[in-house]
C-alpha atoms as a PDB file:
ATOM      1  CA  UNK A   1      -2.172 -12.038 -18.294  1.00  0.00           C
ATOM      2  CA  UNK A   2      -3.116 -15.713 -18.537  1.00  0.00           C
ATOM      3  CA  UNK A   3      -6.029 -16.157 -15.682  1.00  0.00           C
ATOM      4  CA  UNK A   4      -4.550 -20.142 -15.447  1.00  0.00           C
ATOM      5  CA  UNK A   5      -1.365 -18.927 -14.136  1.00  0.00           C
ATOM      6  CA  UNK A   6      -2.639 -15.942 -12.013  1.00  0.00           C
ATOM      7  CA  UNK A   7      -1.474 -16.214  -8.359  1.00  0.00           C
ATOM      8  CA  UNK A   8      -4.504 -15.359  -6.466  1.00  0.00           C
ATOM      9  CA  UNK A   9      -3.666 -15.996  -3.351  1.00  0.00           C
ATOM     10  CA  UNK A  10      -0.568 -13.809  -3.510  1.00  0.00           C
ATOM     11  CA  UNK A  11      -2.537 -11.225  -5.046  1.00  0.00           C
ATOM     12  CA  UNK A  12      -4.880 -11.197  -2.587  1.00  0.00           C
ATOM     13  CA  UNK A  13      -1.879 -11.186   0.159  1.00  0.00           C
ATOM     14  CA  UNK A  14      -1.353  -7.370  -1.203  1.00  0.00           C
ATOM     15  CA  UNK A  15      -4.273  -6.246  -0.592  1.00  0.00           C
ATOM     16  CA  UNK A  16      -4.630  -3.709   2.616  1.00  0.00           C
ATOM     17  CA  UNK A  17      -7.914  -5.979   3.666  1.00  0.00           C
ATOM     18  CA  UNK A  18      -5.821  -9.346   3.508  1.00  0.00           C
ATOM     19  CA  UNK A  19      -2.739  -8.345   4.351  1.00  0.00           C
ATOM     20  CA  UNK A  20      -2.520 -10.145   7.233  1.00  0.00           C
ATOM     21  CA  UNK A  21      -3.707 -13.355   6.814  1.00  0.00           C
ATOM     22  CA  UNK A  22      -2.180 -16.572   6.466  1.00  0.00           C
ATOM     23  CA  UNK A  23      -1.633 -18.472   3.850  1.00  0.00           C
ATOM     24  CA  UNK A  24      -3.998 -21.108   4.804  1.00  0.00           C
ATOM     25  CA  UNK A  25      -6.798 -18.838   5.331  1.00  0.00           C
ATOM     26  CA  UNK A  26      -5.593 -16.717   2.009  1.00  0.00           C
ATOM     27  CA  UNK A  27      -6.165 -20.127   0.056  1.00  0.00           C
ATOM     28  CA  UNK A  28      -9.794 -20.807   1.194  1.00  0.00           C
ATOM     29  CA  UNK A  29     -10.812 -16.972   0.826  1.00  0.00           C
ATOM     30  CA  UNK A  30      -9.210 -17.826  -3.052  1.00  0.00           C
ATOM     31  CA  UNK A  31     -11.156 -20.745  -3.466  1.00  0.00           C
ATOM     32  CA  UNK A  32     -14.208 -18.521  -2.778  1.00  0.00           C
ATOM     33  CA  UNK A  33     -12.962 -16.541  -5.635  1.00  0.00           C
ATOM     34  CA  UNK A  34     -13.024 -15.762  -9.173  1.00  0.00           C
ATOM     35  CA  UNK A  35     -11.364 -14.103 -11.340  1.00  0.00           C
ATOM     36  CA  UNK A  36     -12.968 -12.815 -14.886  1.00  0.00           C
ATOM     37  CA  UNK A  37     -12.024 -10.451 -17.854  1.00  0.00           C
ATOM     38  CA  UNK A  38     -14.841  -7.969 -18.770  1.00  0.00           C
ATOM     39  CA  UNK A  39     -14.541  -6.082 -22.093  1.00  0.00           C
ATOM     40  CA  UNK A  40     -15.671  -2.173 -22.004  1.00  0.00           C
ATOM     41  CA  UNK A  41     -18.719  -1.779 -21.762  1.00  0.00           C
ATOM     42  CA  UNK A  42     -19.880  -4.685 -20.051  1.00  0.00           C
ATOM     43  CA  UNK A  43     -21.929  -4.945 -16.544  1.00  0.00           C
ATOM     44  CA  UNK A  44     -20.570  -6.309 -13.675  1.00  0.00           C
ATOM     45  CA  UNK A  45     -24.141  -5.923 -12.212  1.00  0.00           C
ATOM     46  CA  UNK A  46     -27.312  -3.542 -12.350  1.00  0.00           C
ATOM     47  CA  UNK A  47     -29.703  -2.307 -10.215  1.00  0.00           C
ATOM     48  CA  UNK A  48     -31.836  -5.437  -8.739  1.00  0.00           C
ATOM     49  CA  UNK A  49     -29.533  -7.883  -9.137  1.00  0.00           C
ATOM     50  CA  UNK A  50     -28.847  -9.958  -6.587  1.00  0.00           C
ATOM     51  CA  UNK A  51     -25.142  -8.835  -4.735  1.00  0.00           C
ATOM     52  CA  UNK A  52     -23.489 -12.051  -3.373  1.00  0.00           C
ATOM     53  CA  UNK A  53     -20.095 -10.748  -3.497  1.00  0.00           C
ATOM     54  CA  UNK A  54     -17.608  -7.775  -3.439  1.00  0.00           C
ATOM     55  CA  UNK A  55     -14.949  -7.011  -6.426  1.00  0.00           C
ATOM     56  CA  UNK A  56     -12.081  -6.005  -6.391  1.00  0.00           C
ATOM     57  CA  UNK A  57     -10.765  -4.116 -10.049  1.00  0.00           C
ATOM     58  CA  UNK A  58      -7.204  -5.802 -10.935  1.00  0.00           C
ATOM     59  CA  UNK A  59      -6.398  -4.396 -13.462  1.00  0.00           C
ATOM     60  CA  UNK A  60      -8.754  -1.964 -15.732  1.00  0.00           C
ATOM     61  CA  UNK A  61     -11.335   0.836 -14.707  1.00  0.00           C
ATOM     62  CA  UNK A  62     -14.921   0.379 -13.555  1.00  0.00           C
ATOM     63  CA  UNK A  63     -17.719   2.654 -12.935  1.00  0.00           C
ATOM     64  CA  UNK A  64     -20.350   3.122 -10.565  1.00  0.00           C
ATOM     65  CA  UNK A  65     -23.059   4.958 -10.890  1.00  0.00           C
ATOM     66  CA  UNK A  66     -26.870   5.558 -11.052  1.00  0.00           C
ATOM     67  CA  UNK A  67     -29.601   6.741 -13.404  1.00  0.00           C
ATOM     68  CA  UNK A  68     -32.174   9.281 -12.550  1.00  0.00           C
ATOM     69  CA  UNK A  69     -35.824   9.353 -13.538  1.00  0.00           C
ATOM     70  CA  UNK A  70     -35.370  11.414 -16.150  1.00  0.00           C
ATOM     71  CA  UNK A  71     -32.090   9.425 -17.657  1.00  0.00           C
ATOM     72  CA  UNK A  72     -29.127  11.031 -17.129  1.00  0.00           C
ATOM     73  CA  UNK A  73     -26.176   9.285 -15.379  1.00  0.00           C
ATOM     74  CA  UNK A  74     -24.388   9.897 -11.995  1.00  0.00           C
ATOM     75  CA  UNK A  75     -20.769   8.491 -11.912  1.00  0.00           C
ATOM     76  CA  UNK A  76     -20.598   7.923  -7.847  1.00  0.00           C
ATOM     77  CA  UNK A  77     -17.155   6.258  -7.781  1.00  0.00           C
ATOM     78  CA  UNK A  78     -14.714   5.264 -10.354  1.00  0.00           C
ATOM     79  CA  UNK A  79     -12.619   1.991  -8.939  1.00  0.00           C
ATOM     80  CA  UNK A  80      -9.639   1.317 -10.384  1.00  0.00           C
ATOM     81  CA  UNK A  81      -6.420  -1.172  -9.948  1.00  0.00           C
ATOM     82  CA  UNK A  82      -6.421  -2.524  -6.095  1.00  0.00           C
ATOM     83  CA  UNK A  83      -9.422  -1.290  -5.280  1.00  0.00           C
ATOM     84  CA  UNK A  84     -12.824  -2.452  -4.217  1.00  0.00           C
ATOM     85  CA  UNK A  85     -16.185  -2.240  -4.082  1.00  0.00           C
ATOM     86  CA  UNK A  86     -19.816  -3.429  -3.260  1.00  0.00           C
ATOM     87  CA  UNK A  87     -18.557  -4.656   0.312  1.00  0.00           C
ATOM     88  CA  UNK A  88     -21.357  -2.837   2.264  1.00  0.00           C
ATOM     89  CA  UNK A  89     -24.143  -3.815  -0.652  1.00  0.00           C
ATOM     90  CA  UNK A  90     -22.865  -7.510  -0.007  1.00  0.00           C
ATOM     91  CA  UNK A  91     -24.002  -7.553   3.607  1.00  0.00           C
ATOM     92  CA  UNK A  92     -27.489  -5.627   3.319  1.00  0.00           C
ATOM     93  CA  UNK A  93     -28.865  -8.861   2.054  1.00  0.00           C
ATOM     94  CA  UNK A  94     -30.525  -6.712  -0.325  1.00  0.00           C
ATOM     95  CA  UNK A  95     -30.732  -6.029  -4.511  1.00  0.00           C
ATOM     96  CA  UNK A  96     -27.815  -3.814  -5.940  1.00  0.00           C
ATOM     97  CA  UNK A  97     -28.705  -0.223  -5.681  1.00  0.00           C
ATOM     98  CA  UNK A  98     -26.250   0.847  -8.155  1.00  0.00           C
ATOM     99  CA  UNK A  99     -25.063  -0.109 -11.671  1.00  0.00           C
ATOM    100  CA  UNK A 100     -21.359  -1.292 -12.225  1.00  0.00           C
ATOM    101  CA  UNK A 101     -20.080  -1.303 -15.764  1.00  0.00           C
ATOM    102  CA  UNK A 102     -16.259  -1.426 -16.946  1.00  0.00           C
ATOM    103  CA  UNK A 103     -15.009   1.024 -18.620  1.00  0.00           C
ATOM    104  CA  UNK A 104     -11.840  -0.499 -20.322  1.00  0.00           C
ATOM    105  CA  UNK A 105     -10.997  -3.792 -20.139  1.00  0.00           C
ATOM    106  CA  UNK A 106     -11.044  -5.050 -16.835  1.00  0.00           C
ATOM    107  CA  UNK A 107      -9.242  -8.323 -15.073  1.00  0.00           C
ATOM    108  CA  UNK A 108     -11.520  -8.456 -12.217  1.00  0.00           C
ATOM    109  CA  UNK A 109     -11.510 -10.521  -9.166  1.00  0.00           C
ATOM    110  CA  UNK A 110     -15.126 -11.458  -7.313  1.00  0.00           C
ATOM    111  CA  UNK A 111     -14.771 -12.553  -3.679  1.00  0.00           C
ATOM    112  CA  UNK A 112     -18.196 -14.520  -2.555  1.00  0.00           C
ATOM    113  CA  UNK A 113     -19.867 -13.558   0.274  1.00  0.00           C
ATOM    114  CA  UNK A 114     -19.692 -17.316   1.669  1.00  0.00           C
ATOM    115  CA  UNK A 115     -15.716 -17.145   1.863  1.00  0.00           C
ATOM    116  CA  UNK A 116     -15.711 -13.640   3.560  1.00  0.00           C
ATOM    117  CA  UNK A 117     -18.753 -14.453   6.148  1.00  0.00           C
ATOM    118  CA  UNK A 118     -16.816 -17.795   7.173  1.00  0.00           C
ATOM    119  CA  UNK A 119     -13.396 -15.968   7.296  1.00  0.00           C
ATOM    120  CA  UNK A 120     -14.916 -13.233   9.467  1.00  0.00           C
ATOM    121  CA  UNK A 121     -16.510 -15.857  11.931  1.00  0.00           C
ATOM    122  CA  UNK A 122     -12.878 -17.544  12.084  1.00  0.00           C
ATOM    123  CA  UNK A 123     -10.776 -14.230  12.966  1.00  0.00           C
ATOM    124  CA  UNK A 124     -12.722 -11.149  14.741  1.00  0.00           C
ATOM    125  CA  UNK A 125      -9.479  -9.312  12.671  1.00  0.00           C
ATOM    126  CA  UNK A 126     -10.377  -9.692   9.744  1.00  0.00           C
ATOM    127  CA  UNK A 127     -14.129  -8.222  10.579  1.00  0.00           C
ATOM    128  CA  UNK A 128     -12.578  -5.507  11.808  1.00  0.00           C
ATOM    129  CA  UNK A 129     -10.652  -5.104   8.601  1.00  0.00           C
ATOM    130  CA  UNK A 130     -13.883  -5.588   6.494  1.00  0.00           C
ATOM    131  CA  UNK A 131     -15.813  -2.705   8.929  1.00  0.00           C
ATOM    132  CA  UNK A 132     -12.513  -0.254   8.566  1.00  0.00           C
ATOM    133  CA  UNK A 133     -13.030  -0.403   4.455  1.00  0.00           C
ATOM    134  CA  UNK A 134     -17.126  -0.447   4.430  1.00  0.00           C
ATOM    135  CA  UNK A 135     -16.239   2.867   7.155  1.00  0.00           C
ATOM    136  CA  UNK A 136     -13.943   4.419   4.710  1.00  0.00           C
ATOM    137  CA  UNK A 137     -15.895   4.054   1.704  1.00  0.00           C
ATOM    138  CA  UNK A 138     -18.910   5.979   3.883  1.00  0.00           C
ATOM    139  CA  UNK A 139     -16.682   8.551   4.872  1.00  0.00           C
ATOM    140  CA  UNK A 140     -15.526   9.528   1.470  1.00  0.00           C
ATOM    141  CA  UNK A 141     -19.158   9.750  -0.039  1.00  0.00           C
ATOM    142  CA  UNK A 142     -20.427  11.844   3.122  1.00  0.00           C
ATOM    143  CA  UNK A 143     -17.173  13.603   2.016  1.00  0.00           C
ATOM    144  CA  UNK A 144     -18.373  14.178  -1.562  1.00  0.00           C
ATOM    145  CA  UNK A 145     -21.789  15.506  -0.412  1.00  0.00           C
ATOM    146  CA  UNK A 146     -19.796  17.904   1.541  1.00  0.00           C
ATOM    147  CA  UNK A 147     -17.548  18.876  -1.496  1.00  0.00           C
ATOM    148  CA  UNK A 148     -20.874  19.645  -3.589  1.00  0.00           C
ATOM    149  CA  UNK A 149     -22.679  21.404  -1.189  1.00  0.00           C
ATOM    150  CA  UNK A 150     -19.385  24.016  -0.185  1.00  0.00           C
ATOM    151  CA  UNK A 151     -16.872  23.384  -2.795  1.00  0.00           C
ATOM    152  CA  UNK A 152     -17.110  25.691  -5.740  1.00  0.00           C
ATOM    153  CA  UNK A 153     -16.983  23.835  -9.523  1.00  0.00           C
ATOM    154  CA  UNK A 154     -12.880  24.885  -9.634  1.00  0.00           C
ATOM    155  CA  UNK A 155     -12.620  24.086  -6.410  1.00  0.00           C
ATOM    156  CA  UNK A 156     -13.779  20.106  -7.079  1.00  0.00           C
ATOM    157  CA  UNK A 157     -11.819  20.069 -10.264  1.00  0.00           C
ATOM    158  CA  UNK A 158      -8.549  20.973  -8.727  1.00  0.00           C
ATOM    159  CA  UNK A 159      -9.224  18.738  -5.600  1.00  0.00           C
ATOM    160  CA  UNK A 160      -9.296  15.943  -8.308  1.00  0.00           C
ATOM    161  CA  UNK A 161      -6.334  16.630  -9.831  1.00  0.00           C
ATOM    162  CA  UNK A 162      -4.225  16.814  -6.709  1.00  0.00           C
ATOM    163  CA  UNK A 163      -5.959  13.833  -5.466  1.00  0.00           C
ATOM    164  CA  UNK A 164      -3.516  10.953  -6.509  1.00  0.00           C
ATOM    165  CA  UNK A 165      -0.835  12.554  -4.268  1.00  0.00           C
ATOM    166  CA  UNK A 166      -2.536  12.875  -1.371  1.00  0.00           C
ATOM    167  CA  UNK A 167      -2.956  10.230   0.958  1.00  0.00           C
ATOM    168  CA  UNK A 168      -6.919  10.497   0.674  1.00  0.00           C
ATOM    169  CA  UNK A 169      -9.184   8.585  -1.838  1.00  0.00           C
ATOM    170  CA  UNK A 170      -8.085   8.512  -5.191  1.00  0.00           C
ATOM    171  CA  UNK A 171     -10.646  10.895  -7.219  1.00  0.00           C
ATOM    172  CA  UNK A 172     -12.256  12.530  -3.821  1.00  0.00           C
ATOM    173  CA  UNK A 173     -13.289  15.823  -4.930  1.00  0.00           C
ATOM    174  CA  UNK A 174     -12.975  17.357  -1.771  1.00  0.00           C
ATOM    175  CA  UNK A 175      -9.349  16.462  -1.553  1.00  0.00           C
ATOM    176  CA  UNK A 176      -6.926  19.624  -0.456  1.00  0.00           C
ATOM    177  CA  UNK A 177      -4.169  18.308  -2.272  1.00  0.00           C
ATOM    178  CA  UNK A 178      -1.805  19.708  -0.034  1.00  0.00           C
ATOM    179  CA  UNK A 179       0.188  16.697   0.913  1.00  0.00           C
ATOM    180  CA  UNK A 180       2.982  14.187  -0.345  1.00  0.00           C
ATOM    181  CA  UNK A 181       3.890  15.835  -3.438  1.00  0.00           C
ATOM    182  CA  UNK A 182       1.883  18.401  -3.854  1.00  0.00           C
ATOM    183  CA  UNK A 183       2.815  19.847  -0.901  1.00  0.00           C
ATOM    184  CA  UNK A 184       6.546  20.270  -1.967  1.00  0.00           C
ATOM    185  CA  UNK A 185       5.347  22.745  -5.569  1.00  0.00           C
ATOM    186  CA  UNK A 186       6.926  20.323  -7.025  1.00  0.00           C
ATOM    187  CA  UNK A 187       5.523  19.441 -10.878  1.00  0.00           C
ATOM    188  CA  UNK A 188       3.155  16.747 -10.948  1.00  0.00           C
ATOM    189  CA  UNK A 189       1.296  14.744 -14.264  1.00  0.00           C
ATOM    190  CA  UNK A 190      -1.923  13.364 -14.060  1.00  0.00           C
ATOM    191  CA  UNK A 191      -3.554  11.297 -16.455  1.00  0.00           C
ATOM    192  CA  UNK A 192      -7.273  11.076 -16.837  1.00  0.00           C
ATOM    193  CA  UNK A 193      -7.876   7.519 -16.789  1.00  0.00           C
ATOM    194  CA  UNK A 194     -11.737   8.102 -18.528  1.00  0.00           C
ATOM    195  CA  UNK A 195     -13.120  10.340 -20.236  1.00  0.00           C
ATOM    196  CA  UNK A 196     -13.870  14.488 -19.380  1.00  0.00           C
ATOM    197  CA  UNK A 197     -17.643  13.563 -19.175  1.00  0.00           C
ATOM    198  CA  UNK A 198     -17.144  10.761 -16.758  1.00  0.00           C
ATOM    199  CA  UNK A 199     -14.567  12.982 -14.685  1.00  0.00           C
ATOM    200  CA  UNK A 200     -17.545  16.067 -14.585  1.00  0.00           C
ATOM    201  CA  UNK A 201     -19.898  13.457 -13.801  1.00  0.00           C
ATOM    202  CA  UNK A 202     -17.935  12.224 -11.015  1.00  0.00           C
ATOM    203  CA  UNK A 203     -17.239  15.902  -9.732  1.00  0.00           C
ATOM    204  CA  UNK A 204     -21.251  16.640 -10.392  1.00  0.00           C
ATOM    205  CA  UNK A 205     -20.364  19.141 -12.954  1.00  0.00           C
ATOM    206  CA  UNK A 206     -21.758  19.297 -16.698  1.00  0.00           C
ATOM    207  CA  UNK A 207     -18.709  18.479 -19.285  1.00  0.00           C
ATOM    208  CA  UNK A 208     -19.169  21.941 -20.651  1.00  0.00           C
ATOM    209  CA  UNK A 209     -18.170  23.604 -16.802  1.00  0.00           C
ATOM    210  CA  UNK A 210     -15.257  21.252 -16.776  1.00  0.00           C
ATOM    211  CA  UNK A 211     -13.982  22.303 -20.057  1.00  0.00           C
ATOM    212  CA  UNK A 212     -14.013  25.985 -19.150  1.00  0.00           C
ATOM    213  CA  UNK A 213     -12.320  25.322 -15.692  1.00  0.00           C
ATOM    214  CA  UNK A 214      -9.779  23.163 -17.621  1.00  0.00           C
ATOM    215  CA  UNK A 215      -9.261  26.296 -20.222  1.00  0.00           C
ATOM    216  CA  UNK A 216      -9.061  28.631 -17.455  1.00  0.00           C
ATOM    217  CA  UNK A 217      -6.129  26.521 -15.651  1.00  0.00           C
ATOM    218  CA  UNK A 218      -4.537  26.250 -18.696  1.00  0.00           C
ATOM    219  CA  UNK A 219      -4.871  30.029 -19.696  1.00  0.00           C
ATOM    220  CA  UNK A 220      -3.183  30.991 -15.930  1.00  0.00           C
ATOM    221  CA  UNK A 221      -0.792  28.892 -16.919  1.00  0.00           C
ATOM    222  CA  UNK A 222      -1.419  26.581 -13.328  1.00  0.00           C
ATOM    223  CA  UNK A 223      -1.827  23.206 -16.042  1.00  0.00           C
ATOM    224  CA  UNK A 224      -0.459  21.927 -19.697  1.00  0.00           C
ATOM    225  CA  UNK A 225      -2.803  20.135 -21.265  1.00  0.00           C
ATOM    226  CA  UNK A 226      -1.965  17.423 -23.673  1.00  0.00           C
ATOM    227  CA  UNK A 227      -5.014  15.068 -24.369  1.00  0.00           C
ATOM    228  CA  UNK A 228      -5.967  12.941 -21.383  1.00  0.00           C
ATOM    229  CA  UNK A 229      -2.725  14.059 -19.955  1.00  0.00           C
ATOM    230  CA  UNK A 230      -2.376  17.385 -17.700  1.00  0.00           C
ATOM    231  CA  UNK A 231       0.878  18.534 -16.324  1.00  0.00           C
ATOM    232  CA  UNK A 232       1.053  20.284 -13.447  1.00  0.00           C
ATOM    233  CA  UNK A 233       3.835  22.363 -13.358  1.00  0.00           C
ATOM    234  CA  UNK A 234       3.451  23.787  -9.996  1.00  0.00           C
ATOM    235  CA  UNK A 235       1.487  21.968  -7.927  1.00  0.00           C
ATOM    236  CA  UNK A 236       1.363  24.382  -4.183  1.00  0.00           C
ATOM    237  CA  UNK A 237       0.887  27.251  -6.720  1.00  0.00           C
ATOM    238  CA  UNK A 238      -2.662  25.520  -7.975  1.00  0.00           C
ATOM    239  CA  UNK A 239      -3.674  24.354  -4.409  1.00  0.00           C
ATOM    240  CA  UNK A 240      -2.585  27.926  -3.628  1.00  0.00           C
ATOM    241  CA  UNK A 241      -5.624  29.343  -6.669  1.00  0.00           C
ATOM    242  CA  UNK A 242      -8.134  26.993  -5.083  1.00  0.00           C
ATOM    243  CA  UNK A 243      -7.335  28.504  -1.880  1.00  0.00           C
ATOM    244  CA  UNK A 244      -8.052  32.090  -3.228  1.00  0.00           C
ATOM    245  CA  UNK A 245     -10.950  31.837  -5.349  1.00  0.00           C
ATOM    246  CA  UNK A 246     -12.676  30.008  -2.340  1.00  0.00           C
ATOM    247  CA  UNK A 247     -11.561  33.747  -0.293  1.00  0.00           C
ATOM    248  CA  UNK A 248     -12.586  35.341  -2.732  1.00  0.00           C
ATOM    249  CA  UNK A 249     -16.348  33.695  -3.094  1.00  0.00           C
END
């Protein structure tokens, strides 16, 4: 994708927090823009830096996540294609409180904090719009603290991988997964966009747990496992074994 030729105002015309906006006020918001390619590995910020803008992953994966005293690493959210992030940490006015790192390569598009403020003092919308994704993003982490503190291990891991149909956050580990698809039994595929040890980080779980759950899916037959890709063969029928282990506990 050649970042000369990229249409960012139409891109950012697809987007559920620009959606409505005119193309006018879609050309100043891209002038406030910029898009970059990161390679894997690389920081789109760390904890202290100054956050002057939100990002929005085009194309790519990116982590966030946090280190604790004594080193080990907490995936909080992975963002991938058409999604956002850093919003709310843009209006504290304070340092980044997480890191952000890609982990593939990543086209992705930084929106200053400038061109939002002025757009939001222009159209009360379009603050409301900004308030409605900072309010979602909060609800899905209080949802994860929920998950962890009354969700089982197989519980989370199943909730991840009947996320994607569901019509809640993509990788929410409290997700029932009984919707859209999965709420037909009909066969679904998922693959693991990062690696197991990211995914258990994500779902607070060691590697080693997530391995065993993943064997014991696989051993029911309720998955196929082929690499990074799982088939789910029956998807009501696993929702179904999250629902009983969680009677049964």
């Amino acid at each position: 994708m050649e970042l000369r030729t990229f249409d960012l105002p139409r891109y950012l015309s697809v987007l559920p927090l620009f959606q409505e906006m005119t193309a006018e006020e879609l050309g100043r918001l891209a002038q406030g823009s910029q898009l970059r390619r990161l390679t894997r590995g690389e920081m789109v910020f760390r904890v202290g830096d100054a956050c002057e803008e939100f990002h929005v992953t085009v194309t790519g994966q990116v982590k966030l996540f946090a280190i604790s005293p004594a080193g080990q690493e907490k995936v909080i959210e992975l963002v991938g294609p058409g999604a956002s992030f850093a919003e709310a940490l843009m209006f504290t006015g304070k340092p980044c409180i997480v890191n952000a790192q890609a982990l593939t390569d990543t086209l992705l598009l930084s929106v200053r904090k400038e061109a939002v403020v002025a757009e939001m003092e222009r159209d009360v919308r379009f603050a409301m719009r900004m308030l409605a994704g900072i309010s979602r993003r909060l609800h899905g982490l209080v949802h994860d603290v929920q998950s962890y503190s009354l969700h089982s291990g197989l519980q989370r891991v199943i909730g991840y991988l009947l996320s994607d149909p569901c019509t809640g956050e993509p990788g929410d580990p409290g997700c029932a997964g009984m919707c859209g698809e999965a709420c037909s039994g009909g066969p679904l595929k998922v693959a693991l966009p990062v690696s197991k040890a990211t995914i258990a980080s994500r779902l607070s779980l060691t590697p080693e747990y997530l391995s065993r759950v993943l064997r014991e899916l696989e051993d029911k037959g309720l998955i196929e496992m082929d690499k990074r890709e799982i088939r789910i063969p029956d998807s009501r029928l696993l929702a179904r074994y999250s629902a009983q282990r969680e009677t049964c506990s």
